[in-house]
Protein backbone atom coordinates (compact mmCIF):
# COMPACT_ATOMS: atom_id res chain seq x y z
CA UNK A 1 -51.96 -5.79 9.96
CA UNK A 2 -55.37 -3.53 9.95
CA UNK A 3 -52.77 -0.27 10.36
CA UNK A 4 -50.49 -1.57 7.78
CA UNK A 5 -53.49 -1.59 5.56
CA UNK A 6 -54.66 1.03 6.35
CA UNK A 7 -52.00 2.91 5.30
CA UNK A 8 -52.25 1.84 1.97
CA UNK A 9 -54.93 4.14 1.06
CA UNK A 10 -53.83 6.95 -0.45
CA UNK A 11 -56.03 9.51 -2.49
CA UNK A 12 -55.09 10.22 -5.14
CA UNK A 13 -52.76 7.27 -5.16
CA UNK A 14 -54.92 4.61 -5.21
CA UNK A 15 -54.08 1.15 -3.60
CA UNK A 16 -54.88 -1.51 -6.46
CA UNK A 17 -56.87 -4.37 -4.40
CA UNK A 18 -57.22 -7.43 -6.58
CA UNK A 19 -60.16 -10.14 -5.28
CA UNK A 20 -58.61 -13.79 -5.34
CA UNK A 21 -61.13 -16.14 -5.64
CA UNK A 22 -59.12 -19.40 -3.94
CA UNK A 23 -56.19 -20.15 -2.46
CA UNK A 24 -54.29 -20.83 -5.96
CA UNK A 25 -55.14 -17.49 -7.35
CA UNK A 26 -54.65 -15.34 -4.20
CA UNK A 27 -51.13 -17.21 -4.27
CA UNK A 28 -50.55 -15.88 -7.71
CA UNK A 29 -51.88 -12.44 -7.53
CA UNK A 30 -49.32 -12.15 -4.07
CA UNK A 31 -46.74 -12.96 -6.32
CA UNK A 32 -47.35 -10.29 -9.06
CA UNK A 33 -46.22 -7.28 -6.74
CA UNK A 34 -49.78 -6.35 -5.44
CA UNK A 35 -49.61 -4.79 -1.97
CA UNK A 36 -53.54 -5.94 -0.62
CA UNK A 37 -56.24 -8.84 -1.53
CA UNK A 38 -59.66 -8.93 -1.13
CA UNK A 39 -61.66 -11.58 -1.24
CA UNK A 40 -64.61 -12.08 -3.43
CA UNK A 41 -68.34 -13.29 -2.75
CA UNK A 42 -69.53 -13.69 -6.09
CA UNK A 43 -66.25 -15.42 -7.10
CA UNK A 44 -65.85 -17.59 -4.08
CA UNK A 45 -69.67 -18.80 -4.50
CA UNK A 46 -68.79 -19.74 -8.14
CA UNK A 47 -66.00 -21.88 -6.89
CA UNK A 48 -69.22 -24.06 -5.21
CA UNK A 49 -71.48 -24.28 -8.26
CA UNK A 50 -73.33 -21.31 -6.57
CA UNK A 51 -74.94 -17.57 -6.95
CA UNK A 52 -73.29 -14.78 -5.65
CA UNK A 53 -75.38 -14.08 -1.77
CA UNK A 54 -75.45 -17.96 -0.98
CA UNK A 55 -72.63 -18.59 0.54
CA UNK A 56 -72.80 -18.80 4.53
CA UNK A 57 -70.89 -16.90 7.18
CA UNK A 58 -69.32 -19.96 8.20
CA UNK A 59 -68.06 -20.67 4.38
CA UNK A 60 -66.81 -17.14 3.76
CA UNK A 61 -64.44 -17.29 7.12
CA UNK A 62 -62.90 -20.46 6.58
CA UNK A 63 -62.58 -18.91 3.01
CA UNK A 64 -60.95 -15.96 4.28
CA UNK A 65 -58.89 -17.92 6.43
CA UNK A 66 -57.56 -19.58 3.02
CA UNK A 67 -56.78 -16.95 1.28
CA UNK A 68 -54.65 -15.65 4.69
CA UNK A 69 -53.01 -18.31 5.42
CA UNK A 70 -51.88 -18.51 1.75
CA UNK A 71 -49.84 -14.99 1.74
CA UNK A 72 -48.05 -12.38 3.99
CA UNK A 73 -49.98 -9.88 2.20
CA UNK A 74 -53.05 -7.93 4.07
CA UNK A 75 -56.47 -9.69 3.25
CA UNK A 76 -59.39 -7.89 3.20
CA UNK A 77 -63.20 -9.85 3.02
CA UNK A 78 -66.19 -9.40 1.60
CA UNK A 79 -68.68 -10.11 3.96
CA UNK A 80 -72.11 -9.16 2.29
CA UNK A 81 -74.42 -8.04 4.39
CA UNK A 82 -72.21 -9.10 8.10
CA UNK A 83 -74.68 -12.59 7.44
CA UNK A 84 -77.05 -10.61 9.52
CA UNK A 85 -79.56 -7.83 9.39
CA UNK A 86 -79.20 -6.83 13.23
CA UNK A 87 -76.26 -4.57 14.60
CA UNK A 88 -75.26 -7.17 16.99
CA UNK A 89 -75.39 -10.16 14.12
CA UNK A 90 -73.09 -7.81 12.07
CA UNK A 91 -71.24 -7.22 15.27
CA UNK A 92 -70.87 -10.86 15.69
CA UNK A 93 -69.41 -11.64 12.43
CA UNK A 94 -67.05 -8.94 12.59
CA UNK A 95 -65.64 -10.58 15.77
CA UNK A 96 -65.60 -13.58 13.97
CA UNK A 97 -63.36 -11.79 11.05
CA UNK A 98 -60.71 -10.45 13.51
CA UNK A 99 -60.29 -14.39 14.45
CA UNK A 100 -59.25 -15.70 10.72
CA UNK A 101 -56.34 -12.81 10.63
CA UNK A 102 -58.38 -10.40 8.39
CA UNK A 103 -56.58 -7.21 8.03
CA UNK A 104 -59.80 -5.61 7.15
CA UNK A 105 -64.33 -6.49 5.61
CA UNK A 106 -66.77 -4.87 4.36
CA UNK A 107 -70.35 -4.86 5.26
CA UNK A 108 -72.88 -3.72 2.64
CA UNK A 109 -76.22 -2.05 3.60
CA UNK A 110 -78.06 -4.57 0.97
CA UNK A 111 -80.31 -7.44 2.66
CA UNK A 112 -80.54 -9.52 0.37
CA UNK A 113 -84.08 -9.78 -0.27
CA UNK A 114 -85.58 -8.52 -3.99
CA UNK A 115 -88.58 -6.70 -2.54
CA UNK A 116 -86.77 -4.85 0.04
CA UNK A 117 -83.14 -4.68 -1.04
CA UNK A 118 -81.51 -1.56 1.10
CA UNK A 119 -81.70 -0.98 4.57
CA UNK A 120 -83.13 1.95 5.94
CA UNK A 121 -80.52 4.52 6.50
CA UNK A 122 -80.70 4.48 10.22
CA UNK A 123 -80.72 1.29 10.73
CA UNK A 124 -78.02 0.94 8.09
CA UNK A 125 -75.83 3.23 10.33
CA UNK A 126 -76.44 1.39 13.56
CA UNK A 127 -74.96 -1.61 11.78
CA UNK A 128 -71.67 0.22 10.66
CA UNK A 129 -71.01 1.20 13.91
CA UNK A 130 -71.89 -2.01 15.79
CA UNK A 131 -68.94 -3.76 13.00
CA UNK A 132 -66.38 -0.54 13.78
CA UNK A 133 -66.93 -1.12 17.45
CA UNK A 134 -66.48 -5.05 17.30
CA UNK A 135 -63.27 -4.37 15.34
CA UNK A 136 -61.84 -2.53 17.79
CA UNK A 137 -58.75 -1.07 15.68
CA UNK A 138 -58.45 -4.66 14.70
CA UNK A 139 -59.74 -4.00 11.73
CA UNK A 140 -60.19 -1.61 8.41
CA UNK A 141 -64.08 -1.63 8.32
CA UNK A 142 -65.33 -0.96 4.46
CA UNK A 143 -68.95 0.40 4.87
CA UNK A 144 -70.47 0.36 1.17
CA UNK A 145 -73.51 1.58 -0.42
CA UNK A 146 -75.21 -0.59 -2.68
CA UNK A 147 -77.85 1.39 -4.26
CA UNK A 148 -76.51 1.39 -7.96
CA UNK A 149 -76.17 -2.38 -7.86
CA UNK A 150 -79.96 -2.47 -7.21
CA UNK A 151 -81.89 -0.11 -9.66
CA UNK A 152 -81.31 3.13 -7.50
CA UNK A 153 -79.36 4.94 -8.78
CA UNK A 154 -79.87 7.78 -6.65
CA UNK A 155 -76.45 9.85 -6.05
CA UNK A 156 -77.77 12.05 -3.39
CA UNK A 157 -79.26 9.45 -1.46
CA UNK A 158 -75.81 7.16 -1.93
CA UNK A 159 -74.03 10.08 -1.15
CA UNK A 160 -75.69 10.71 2.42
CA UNK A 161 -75.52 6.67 3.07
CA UNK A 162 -71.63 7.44 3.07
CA UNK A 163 -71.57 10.03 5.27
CA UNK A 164 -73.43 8.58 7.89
CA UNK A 165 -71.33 5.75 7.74
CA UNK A 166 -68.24 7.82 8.25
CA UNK A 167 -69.85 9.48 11.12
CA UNK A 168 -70.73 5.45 12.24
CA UNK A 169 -67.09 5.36 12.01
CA UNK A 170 -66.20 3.82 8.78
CA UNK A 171 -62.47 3.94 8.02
CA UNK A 172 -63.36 3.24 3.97
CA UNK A 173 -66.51 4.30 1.98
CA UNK A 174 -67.51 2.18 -1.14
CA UNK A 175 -70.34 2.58 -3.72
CA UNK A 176 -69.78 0.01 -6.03
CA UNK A 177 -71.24 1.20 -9.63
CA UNK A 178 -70.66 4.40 -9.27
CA UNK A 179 -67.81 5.28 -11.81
CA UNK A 180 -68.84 8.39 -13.62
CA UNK A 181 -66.66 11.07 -13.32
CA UNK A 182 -69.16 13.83 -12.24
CA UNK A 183 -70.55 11.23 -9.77
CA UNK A 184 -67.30 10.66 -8.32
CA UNK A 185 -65.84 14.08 -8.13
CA UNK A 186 -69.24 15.03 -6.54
CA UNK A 187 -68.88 12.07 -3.65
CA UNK A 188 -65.32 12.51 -3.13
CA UNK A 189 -66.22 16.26 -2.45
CA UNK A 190 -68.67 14.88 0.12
CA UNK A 191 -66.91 12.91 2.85
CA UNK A 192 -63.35 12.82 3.96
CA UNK A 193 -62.41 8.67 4.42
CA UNK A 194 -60.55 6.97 1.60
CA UNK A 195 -63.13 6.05 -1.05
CA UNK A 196 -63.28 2.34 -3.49
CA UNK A 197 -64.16 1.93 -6.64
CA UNK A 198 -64.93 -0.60 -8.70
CA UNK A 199 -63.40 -1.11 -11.58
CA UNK A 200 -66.18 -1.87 -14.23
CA UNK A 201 -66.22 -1.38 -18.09
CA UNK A 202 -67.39 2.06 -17.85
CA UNK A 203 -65.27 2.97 -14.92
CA UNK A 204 -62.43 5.63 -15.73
CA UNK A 205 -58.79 4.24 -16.20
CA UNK A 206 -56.53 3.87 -12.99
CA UNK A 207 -54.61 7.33 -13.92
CA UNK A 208 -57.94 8.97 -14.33
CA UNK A 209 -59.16 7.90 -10.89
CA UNK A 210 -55.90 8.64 -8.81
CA UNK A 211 -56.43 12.29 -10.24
CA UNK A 212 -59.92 12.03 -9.54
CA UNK A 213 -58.73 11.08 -5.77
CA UNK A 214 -59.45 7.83 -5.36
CA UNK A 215 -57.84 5.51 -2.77
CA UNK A 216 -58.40 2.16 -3.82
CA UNK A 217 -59.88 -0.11 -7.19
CA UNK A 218 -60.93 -3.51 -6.53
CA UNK A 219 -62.55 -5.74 -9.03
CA UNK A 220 -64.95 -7.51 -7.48
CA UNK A 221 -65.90 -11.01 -9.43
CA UNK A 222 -64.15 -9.69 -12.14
CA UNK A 223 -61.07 -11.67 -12.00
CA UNK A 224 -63.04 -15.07 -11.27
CA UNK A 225 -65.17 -14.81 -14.25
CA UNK A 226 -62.39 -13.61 -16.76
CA UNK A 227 -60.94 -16.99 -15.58
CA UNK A 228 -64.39 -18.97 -16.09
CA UNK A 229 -64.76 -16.86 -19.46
CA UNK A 230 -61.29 -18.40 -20.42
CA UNK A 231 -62.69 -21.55 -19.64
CA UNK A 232 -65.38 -21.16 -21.45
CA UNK A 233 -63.44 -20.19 -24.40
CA UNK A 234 -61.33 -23.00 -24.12
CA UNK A 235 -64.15 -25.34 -24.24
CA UNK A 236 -65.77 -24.38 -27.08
CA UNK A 237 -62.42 -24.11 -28.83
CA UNK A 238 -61.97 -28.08 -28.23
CA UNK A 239 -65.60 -29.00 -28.84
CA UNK A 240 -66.73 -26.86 -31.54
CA UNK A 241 -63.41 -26.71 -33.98
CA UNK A 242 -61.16 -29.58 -32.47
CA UNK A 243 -57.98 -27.17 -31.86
CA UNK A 244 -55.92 -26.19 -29.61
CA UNK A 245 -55.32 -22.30 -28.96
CA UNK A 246 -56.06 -22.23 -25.79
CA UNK A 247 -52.64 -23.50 -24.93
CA UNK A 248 -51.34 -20.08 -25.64
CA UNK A 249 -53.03 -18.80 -22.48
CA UNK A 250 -52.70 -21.49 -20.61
CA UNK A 251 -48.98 -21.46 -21.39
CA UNK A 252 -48.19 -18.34 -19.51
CA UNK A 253 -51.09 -19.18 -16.59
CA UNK A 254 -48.79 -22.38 -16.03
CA UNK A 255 -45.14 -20.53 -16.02
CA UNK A 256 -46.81 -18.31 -13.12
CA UNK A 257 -48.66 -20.66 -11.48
CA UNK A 258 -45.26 -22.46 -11.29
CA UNK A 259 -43.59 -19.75 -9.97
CA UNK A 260 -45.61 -18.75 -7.57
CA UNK A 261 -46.71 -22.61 -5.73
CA UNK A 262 -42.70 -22.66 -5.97
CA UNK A 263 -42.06 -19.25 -4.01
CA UNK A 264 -44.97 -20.33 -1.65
């Protein structure tokens, strides 16, 4: 499966990766002529009443594992931080991705700590290449930068995180946040593996970015909160004026639904 997805990623072309947030929507989205999924952290730790970076390594398999066994499509994860800040913790997960079916994860080079949020470059490196080596082909390791999610919004540093990850071996580079098209033009000029992006407000249309050369969009939590923001929505709608709009949407969330538990 890793090679199948793999081959997905074309610049210039760009694969569009949606991010399921439980089995019932990665069964829709597989129905709607998507090619990929990708799971979600921030939108699988909402499904538990939790913050994004809370969710354990032993939750986020058996959640990968889910989302798998509920389509034939390739299923990417997001992994965080590999649940570890060593190279053979990350290592370790990895091996423990390959196991669920995963066609392919990403690892991140944020710890999760507020006072200390990035890893030091080398170190950062070390942990790319101890997740490409426990893939072993098996496979398509994401290596992603997260210094714009974290108040550093330093392009040449982000830029030089990426490239030592493709020399670690990275098959995909991904700095989520970046989405401006000077930024981009200037990191896709900088390393030669197939490069995310995420598809925020500000972020260039899907057109834009397949000219730009871009290989894949993914949304992130996007998808799970639109869904909780319909929710909300809904809510208010019943408590606050006593009507009943919401059935519009949920109308046409029910016909595919329908369709797709059927098909599955």
């Amino acid at each position: 499966m890793a090679p199948t997805f793999l081959e997905l990623h074309r610049p210039g072309e760009p694969l569009l990766l949606p991010n399921p947030w439980d089995v019932g929507s990665a069964t829709m989205l597989a129905t709607m002529g998507f090619r990929a999924l990708a799971t979600t952290s921030s939108g699988f730790a909402a499904t538990l009443g939790r913050p994004d970076m809370s969710v354990t390594r032993d939750e986020a398999l058996a959640h990968a594992a889910a989302v798998v066994s509920a389509t034939d499509l390739p299923v990417s994860a997001d992994l965080e931080n590999g649940f570890a800040d060593d190279p053979d913790g990350v290592a370790a997960t990895v091996r423990a991705a390959v196991e669920v079916g995963l066609a392919g994860c990403s690892v991140e080079d944020a710890t999760g700590r507020p006072n200390d949020p990035i890893y030091e470059p080398a170190l950062a490196a070390e942990r790319v290449a101890a997740a490409v080596e426990a893939a072993a082909g098996r496979l398509v390791v994401t290596a992603r930068s997260e210094n714009f999610l974290h108040e550093r919004p330093d392009l040449g540093d982000t830029i030089e995180r990426l490239q030592r990850y493709q020399q670690a071996g990275a098959h995909v580079l991904y700095a989520p946040g970046v989405v401006e098209r000077g930024q981009l033009r200037s990191l896709l000029g900088a390393v030669d593996r197939p490069v995310n992006v995420l598809a925020l407000p500000q972020a260039p249309p899907v057109p834009e970015l397949a000219e730009l050369g871009v290989a894949r969009v993914s949304v992130g939590g996007a998808f799970a909160f639109a869904a909780y923001g319909g929710l909300v929505a809904a809510a208010r709608e019943l408590r606050e004026q006593g009507t009943y709009g919401f059935w519009a949407a949920a109308g046409e969330g029910r016909r595919v639904a329908g369709q797709a538990f059927a098909d599955g």
